[in-house]
C-alpha atoms as a PDB file:
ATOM      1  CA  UNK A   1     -15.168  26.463  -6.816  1.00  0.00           C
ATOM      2  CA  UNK A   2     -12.860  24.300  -5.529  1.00  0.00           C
ATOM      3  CA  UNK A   3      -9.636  23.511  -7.624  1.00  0.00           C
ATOM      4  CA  UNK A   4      -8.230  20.129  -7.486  1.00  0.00           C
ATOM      5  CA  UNK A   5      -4.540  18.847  -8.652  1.00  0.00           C
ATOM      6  CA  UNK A   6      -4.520  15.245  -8.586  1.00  0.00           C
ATOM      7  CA  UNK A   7      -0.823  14.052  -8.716  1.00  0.00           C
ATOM      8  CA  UNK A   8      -0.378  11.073 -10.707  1.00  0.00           C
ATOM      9  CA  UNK A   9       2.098   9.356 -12.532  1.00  0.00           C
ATOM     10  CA  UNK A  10       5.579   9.471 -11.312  1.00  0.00           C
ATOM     11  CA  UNK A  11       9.004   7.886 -11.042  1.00  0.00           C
ATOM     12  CA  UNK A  12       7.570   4.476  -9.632  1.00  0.00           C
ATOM     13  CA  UNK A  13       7.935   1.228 -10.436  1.00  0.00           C
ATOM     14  CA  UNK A  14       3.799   1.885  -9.986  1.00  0.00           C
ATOM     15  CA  UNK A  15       3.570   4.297 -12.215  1.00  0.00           C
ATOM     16  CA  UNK A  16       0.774   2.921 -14.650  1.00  0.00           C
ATOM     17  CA  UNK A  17      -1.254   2.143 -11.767  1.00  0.00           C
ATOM     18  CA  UNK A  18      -0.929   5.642 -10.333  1.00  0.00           C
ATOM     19  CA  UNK A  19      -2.341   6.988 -13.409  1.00  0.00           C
ATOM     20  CA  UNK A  20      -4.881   4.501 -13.313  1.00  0.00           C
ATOM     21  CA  UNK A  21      -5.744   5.835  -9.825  1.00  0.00           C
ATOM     22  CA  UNK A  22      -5.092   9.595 -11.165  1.00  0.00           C
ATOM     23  CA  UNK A  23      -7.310   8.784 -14.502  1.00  0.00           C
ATOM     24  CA  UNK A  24     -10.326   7.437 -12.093  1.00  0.00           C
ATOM     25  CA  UNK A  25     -10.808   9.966  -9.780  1.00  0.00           C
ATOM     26  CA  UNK A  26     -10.217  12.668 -12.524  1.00  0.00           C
ATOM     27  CA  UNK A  27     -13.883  11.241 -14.395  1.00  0.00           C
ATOM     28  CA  UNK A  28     -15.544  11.092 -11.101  1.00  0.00           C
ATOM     29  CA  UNK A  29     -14.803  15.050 -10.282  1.00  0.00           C
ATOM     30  CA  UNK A  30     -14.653  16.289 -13.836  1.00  0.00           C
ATOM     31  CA  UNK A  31     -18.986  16.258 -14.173  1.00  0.00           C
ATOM     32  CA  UNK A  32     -19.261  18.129 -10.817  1.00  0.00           C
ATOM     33  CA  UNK A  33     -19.378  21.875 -11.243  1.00  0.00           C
ATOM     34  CA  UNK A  34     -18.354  22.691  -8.188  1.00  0.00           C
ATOM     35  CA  UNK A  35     -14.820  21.559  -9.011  1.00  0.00           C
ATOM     36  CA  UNK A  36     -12.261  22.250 -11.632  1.00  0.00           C
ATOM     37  CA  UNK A  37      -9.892  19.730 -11.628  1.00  0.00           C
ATOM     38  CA  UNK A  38      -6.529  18.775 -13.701  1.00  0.00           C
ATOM     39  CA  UNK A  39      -4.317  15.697 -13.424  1.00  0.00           C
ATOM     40  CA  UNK A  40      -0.754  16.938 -12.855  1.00  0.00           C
ATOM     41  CA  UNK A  41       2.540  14.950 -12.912  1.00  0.00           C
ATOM     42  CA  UNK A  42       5.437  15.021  -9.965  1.00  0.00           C
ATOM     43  CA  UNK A  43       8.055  16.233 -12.539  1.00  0.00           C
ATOM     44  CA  UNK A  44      10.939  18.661 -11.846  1.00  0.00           C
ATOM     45  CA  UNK A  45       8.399  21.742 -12.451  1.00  0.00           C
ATOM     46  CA  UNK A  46       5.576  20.401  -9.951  1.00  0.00           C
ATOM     47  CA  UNK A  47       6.177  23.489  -7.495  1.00  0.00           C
ATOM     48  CA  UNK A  48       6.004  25.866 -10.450  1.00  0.00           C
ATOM     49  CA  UNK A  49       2.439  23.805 -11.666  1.00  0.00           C
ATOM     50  CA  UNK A  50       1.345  24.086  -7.901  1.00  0.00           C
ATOM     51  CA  UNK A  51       1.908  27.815  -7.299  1.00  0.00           C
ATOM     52  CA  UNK A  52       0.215  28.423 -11.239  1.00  0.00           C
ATOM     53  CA  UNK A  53      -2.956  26.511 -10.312  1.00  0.00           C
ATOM     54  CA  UNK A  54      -2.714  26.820  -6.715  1.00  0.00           C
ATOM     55  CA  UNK A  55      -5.003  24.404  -5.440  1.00  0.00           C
ATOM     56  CA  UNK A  56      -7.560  24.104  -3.088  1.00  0.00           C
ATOM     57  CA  UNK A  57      -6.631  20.480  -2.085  1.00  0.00           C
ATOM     58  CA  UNK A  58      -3.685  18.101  -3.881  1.00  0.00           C
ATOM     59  CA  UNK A  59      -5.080  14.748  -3.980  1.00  0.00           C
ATOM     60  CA  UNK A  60      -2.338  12.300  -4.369  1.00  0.00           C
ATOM     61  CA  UNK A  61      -2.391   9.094  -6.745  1.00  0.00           C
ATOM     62  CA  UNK A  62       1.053   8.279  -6.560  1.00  0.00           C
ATOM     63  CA  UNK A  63       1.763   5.211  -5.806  1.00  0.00           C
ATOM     64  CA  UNK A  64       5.336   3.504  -4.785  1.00  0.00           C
ATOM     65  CA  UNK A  65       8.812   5.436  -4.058  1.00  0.00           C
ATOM     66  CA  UNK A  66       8.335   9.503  -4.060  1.00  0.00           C
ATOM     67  CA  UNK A  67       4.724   9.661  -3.727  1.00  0.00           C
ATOM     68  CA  UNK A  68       4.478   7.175  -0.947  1.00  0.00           C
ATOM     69  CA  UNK A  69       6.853   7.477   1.060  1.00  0.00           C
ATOM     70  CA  UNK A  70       6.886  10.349   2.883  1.00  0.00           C
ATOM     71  CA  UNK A  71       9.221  12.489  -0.048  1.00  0.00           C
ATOM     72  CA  UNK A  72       6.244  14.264  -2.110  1.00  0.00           C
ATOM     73  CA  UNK A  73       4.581  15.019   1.354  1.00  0.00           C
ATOM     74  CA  UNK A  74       7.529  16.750   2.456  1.00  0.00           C
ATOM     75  CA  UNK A  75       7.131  19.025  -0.411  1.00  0.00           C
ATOM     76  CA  UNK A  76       3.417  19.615  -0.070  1.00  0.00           C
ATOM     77  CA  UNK A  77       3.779  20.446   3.439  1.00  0.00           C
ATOM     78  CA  UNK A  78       6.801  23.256   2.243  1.00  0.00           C
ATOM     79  CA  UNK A  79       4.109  24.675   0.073  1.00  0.00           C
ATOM     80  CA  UNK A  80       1.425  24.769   2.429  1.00  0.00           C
ATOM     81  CA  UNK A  81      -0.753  23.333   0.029  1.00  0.00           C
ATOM     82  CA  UNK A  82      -3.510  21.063   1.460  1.00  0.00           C
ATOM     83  CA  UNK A  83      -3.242  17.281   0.381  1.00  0.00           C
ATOM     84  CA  UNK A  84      -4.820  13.961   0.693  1.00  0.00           C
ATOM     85  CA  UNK A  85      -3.720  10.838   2.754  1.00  0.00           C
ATOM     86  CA  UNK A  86      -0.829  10.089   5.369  1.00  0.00           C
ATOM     87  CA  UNK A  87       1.642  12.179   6.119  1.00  0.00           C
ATOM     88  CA  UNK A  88       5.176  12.774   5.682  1.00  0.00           C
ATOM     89  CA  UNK A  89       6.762  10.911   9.023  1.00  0.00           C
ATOM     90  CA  UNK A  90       3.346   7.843   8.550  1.00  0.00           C
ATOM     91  CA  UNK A  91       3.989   7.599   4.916  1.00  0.00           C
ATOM     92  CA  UNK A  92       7.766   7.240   5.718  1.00  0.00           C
ATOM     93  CA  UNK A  93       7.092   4.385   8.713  1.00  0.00           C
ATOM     94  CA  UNK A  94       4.376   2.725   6.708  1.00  0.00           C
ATOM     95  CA  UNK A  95       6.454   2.569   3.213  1.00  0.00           C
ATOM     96  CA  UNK A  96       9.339   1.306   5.263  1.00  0.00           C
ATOM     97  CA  UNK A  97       8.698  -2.455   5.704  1.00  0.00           C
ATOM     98  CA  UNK A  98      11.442  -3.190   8.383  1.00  0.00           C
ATOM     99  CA  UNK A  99      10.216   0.419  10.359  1.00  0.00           C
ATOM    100  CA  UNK A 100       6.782  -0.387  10.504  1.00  0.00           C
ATOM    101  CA  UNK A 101       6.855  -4.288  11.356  1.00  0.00           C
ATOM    102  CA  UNK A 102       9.432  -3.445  14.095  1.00  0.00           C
ATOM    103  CA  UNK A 103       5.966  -1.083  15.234  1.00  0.00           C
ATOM    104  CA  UNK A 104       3.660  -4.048  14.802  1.00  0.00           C
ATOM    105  CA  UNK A 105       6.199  -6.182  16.940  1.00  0.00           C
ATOM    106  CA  UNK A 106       6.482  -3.788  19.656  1.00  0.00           C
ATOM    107  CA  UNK A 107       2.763  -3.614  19.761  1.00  0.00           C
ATOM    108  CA  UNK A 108       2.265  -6.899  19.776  1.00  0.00           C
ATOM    109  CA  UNK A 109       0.147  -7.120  16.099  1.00  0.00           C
ATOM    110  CA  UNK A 110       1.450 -10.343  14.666  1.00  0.00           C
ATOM    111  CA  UNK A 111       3.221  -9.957  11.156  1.00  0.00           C
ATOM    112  CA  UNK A 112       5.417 -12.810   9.647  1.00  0.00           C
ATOM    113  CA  UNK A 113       9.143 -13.267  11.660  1.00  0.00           C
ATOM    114  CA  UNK A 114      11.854 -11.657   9.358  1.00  0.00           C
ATOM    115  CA  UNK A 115      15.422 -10.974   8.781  1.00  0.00           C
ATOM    116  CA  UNK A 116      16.860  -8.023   6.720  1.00  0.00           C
ATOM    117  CA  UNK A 117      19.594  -8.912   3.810  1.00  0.00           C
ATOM    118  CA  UNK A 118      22.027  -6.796   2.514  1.00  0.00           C
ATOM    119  CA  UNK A 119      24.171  -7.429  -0.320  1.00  0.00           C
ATOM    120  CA  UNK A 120      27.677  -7.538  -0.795  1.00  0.00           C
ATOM    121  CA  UNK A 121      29.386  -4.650  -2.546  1.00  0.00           C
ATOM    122  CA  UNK A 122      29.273  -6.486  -5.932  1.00  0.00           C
ATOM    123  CA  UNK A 123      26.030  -7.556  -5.291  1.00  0.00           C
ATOM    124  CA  UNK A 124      27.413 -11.546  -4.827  1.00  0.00           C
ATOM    125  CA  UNK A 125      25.049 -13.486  -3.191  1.00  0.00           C
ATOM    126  CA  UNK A 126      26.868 -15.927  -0.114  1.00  0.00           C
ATOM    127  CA  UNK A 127      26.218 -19.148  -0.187  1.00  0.00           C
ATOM    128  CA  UNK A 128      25.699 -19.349   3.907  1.00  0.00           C
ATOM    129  CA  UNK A 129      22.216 -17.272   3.289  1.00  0.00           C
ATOM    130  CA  UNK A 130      20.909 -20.675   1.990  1.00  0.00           C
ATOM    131  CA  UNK A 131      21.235 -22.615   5.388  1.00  0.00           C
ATOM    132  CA  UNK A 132      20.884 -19.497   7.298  1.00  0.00           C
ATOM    133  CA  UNK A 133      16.963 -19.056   5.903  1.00  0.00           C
ATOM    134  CA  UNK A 134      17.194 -22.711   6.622  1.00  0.00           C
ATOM    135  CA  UNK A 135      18.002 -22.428  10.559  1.00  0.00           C
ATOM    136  CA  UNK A 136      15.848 -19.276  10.775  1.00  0.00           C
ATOM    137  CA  UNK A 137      12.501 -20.462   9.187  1.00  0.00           C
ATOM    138  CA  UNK A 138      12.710 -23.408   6.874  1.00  0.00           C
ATOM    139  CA  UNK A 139      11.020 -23.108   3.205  1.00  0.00           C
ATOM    140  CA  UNK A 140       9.276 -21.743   1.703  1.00  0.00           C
ATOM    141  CA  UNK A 141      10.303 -18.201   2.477  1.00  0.00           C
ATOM    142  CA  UNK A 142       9.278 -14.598   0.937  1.00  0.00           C
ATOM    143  CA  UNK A 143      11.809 -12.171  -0.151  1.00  0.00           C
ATOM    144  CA  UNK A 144      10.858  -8.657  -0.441  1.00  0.00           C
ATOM    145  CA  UNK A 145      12.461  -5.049  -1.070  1.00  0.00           C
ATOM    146  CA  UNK A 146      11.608  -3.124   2.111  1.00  0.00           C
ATOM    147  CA  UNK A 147      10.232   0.019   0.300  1.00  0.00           C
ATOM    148  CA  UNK A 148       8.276  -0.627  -2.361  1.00  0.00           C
ATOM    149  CA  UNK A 149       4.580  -1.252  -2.913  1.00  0.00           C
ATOM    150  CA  UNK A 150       1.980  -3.538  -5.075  1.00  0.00           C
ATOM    151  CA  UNK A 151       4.048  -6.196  -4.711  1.00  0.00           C
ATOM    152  CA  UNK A 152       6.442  -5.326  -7.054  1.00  0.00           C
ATOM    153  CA  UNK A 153       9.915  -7.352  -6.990  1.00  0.00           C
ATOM    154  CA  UNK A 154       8.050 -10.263  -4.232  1.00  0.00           C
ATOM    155  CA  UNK A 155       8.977 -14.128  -4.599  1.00  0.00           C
ATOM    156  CA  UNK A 156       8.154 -16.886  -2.763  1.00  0.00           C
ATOM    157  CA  UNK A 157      10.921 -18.907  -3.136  1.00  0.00           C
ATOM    158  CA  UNK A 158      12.217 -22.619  -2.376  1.00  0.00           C
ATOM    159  CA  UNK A 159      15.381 -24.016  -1.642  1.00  0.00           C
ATOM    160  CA  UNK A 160      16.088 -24.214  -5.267  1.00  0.00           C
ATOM    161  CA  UNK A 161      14.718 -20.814  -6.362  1.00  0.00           C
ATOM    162  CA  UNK A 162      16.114 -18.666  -3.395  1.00  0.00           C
ATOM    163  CA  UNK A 163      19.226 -17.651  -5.081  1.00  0.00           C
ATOM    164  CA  UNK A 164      17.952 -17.484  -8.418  1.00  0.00           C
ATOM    165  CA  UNK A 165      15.323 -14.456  -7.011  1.00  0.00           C
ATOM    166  CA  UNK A 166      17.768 -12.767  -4.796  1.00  0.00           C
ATOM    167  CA  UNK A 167      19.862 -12.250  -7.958  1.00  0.00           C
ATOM    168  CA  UNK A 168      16.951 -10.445  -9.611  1.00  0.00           C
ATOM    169  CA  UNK A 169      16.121  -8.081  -6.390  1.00  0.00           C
ATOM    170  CA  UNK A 170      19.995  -7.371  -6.146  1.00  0.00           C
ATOM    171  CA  UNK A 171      19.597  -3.750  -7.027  1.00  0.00           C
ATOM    172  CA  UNK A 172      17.606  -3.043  -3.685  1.00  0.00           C
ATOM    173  CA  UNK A 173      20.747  -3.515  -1.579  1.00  0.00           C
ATOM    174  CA  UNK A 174      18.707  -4.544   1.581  1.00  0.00           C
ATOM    175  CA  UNK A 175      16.063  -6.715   1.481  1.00  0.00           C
ATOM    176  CA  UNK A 176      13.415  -8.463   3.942  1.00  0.00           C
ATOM    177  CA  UNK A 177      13.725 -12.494   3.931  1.00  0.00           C
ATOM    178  CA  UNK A 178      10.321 -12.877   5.498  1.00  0.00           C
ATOM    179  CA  UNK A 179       8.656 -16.174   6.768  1.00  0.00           C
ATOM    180  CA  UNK A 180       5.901 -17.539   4.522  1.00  0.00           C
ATOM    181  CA  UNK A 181       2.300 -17.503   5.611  1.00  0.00           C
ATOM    182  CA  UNK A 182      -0.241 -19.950   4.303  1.00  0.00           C
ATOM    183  CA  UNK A 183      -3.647 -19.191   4.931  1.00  0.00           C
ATOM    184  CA  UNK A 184      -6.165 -16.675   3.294  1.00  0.00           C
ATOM    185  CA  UNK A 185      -5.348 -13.390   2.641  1.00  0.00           C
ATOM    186  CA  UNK A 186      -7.696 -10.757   3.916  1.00  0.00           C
ATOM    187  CA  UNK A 187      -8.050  -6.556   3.210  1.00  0.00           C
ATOM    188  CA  UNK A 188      -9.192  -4.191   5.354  1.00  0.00           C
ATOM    189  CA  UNK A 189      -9.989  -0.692   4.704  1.00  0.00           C
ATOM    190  CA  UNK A 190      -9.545   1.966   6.978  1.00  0.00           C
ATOM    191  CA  UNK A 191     -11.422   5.477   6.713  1.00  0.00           C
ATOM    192  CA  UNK A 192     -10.025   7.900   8.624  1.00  0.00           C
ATOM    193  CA  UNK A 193     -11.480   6.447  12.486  1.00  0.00           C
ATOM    194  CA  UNK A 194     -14.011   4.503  10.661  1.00  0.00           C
ATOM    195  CA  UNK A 195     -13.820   0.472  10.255  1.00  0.00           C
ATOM    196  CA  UNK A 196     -15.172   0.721   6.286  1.00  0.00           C
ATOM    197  CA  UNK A 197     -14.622  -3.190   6.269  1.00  0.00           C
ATOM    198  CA  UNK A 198     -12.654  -6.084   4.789  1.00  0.00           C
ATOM    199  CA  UNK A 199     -12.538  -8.713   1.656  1.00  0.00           C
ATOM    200  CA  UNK A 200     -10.460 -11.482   0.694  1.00  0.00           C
ATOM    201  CA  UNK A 201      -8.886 -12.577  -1.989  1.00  0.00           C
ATOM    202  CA  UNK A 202      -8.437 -15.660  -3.848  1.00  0.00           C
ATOM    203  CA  UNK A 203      -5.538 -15.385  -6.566  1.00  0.00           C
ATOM    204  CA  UNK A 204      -5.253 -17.840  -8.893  1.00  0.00           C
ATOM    205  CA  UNK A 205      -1.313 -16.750  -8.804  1.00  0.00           C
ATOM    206  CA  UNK A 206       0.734 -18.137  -6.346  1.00  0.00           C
ATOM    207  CA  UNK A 207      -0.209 -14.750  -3.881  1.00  0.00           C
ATOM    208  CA  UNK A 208      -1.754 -11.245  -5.042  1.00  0.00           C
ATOM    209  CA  UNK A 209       1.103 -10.149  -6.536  1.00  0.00           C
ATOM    210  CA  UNK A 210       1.583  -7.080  -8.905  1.00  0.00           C
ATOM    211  CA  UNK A 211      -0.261  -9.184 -11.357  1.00  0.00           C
ATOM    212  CA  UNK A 212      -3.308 -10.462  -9.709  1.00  0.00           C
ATOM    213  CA  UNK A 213      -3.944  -6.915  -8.088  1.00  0.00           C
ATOM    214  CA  UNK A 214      -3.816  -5.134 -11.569  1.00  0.00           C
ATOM    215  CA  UNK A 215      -4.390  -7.444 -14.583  1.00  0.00           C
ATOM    216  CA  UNK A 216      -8.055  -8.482 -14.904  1.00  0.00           C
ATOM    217  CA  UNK A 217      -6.917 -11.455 -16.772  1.00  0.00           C
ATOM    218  CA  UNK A 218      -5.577 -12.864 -13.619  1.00  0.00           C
ATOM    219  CA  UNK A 219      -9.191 -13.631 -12.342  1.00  0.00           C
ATOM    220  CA  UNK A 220      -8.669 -13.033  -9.201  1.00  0.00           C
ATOM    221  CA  UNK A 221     -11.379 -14.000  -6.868  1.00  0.00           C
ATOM    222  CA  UNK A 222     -12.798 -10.896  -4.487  1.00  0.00           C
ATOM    223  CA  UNK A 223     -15.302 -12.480  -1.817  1.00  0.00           C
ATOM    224  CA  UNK A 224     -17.233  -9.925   0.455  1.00  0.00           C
ATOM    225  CA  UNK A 225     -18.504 -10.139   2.715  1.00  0.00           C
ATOM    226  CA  UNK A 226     -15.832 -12.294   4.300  1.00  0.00           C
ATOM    227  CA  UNK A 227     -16.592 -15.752   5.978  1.00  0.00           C
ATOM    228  CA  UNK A 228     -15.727 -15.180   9.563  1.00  0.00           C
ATOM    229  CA  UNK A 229     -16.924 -15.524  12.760  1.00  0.00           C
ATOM    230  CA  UNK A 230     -18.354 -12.284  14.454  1.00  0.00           C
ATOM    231  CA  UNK A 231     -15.464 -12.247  17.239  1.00  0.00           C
ATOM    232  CA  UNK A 232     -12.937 -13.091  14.498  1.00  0.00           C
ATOM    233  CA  UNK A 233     -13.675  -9.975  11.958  1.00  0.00           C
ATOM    234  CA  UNK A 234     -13.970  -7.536  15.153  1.00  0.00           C
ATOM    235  CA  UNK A 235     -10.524  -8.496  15.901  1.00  0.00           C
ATOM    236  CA  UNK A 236      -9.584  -8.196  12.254  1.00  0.00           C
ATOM    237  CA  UNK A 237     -10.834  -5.078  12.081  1.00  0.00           C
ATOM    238  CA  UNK A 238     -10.031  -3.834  15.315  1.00  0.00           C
ATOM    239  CA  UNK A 239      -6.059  -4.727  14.762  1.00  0.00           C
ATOM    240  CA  UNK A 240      -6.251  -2.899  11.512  1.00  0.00           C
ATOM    241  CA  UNK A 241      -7.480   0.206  12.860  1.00  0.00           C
ATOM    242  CA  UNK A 242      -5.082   0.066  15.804  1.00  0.00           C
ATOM    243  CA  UNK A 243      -2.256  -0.059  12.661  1.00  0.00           C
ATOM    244  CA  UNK A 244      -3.658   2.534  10.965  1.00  0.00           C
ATOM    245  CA  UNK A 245      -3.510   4.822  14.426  1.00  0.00           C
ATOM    246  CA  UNK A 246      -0.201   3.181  15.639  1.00  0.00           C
ATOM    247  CA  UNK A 247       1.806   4.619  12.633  1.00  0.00           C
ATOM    248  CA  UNK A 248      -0.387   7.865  12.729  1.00  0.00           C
ATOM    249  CA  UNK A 249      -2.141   7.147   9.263  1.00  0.00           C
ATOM    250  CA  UNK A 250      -4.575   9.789   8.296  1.00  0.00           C
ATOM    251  CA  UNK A 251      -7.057   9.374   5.570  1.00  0.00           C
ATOM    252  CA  UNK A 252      -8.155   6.085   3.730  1.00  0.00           C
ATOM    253  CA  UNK A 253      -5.650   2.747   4.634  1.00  0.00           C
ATOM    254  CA  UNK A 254      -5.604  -0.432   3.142  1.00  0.00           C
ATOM    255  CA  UNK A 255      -4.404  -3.136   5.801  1.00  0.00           C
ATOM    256  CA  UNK A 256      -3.029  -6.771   4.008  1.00  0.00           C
ATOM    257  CA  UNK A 257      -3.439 -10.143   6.391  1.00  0.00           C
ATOM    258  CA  UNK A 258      -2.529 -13.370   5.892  1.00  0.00           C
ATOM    259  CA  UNK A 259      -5.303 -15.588   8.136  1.00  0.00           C
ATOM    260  CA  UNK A 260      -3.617 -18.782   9.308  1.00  0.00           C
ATOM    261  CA  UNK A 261      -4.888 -21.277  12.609  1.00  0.00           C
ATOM    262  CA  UNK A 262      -7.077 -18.310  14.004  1.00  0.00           C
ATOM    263  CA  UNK A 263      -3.780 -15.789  13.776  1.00  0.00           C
ATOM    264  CA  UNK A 264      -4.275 -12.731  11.355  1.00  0.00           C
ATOM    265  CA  UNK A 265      -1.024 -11.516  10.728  1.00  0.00           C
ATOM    266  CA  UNK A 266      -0.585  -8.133   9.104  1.00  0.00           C
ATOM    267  CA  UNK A 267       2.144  -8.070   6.261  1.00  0.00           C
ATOM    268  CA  UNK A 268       1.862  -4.282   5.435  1.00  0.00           C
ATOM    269  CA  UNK A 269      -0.473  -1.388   5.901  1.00  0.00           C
ATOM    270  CA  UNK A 270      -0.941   0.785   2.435  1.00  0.00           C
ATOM    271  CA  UNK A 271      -1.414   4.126   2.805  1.00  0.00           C
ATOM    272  CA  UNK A 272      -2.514   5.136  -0.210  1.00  0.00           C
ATOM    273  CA  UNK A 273      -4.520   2.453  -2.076  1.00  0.00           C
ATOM    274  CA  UNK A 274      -5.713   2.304  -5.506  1.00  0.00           C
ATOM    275  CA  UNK A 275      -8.687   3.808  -7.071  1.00  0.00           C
ATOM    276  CA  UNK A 276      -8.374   1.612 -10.037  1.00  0.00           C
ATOM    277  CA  UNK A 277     -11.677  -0.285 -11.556  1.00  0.00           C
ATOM    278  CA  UNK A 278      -9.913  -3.336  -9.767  1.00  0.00           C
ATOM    279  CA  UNK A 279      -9.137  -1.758  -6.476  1.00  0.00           C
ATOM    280  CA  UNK A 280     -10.280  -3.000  -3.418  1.00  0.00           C
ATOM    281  CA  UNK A 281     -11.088   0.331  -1.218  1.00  0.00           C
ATOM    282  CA  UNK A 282     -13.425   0.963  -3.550  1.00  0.00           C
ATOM    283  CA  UNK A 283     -15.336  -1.984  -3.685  1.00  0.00           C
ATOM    284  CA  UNK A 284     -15.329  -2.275   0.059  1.00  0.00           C
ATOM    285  CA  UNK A 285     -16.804   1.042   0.204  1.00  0.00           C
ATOM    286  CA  UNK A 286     -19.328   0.250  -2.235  1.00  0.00           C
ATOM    287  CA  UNK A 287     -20.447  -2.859  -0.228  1.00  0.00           C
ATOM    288  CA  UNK A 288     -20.644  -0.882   2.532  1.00  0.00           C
ATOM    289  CA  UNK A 289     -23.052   1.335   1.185  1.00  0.00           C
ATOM    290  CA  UNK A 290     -20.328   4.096  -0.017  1.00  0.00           C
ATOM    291  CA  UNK A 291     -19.964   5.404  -3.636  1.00  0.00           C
ATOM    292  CA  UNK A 292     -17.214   5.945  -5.543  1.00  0.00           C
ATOM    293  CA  UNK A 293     -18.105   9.700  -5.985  1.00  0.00           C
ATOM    294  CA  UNK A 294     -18.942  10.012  -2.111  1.00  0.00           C
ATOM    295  CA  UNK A 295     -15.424   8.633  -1.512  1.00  0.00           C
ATOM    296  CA  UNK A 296     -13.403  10.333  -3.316  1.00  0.00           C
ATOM    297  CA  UNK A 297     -15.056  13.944  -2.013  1.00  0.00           C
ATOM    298  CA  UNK A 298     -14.766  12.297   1.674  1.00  0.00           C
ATOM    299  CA  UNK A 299     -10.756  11.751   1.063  1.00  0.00           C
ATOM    300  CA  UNK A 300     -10.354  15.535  -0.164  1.00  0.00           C
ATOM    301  CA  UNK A 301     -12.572  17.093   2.629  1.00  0.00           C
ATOM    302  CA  UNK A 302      -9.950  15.192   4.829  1.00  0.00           C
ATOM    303  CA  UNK A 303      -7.252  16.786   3.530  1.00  0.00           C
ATOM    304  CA  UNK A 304      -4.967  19.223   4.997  1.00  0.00           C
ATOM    305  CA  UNK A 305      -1.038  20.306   6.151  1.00  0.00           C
ATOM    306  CA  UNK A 306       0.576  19.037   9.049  1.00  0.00           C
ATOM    307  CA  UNK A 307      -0.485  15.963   8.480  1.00  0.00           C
END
């Protein structure tokens, strides 16, 4: 039998949808005998939980700051335990927005032209950033923390707005001032070498932001298969996968485009996406002929140290 901890939960500002995540895969695993399977938060007696149960495989919900970014990976791999998704130096590069796009640039994947911020010791915002987004890129612009996920703390903002946001993202310290992308925004899944495939989204937000992703109520609109040419989704899915290997991603990835004049751009690469009912690696997979059960078991029969 094998025993699985899923890790979910945490510090986060994702926490609900971790557990969410955690939560989903628990009732697909709990009805197979084969397993035995409990749902285990990243709290200051995890290593004592792990070396009680001591489990076959970790699969790891987290989602966000400690579970993402390379920090709960760094003590799996201590314990020798086995665990799902990236690893510790990919989910460091991946989680860090500046890291990673200065990748993509040096690769030559297109992502949005940025800047990095940082505020002042009292956190006073200087006028001159106004007409320096100005010179740089014109409005609309997006500002972003550069390590966090779901969205979470992203505006698009205006000449009028700008300062107004940065105040309310002033606890990050540096931020991303990124230029703003029209177009239609596009997902791919990666799975492990495999191209699993790609939907888009049509929020009825201003962007999929924290909200659209996770509140049914936002109605977002999820269209697969998506409407492009032949020679335009090969490239789509051919610059995702390239991502996905670039950074050194293992398991399942979740790649987000913007598609704008025949140019995808690639605004981050998620390296461990949701399992939530409204979660988009699952319903890719289950286009593509993949079940939620058959999933999950092909993430933990991926998983391993040294990752």
């Amino acid at each position: 039998m094998k025993k699985i901890l899923i890790l979910a939960g945490g510090p986060s500002k994702e926490r609900e949808v971790s557990l969410e995540t955690g939560k989903s895969v628990f009732n697909a695993l709990k009805n197979k005998k084969k397993y035995k399977v409990i749902i285990c938060e990243p709290d200051g007696e995890l290593i004592k939980k792990i070396r009680r149960f001591r489990p076959s495989v970790v699969f790891n919900a987290l989602h966000g700051r400690f579970g993402e970014d390379g920090y709960i990976q760094t003590i799996l791999e201590a314990e020798k335990v086995k665990y799902t998704h990236s690893g510790v130096l990919s989910s460091y590069v991946a989680m860090n927005k500046e890291v990673s796009k200065k990748l993509f640039i040096k690769n030559k994947i297109k992502t949005p032209r940025y800047f990095k911020y940082k505020f002042n010791k009292n956190n006073k915002i200087e006028k001159k950033i106004i007409s320096q987004i100005k010179k740089k890129f014109n409005y609309p612009v997006v500002i972003k923390p550069k390590n966090e996920g779901s969205s979470v703390h992203v505006y698009i903002c205006n000449e009028k707005n700008i300062v107004r946001n940065l105040r309310k993202i002033s606890q990050y310290k540096e931020i991303l001032i990124e230029q703003f992308i029209p177009g239609r925004e596009i997902q791919v899944a990666i799975l492990g070498k495999r191209k699993l495939g790609a939907i888009e989204l049509k929020p009825k937000r201003k962007f999929y932001d924290y909200e659209a992703k996770y509140n049914s109520k936002a109605n977002t609109k999820h269209i697969i298969p998506v409407d492009l040419t032949k020679s335009d989704y090969e490239k789509l899915m051919n610059i995702a996968l390239k991502a996905h290997k670039l950074i050194g991603c293992k398991g399942v990835t979740r790649s987000d485009f913007k598609f704008y004049n025949g140019i995808f751009y690639l605004l981050e690469i998620n390296t461990q996406p949701g399992m939530t009912k409204l979660s988009l690696v699952p319903e890719i997979a289950a286009y593509n002929g993949m079940s939620f059960i058959n999933l999950i078991e092909w993430i933990i029969k991926d998983a391993s140290i040294n990752r």
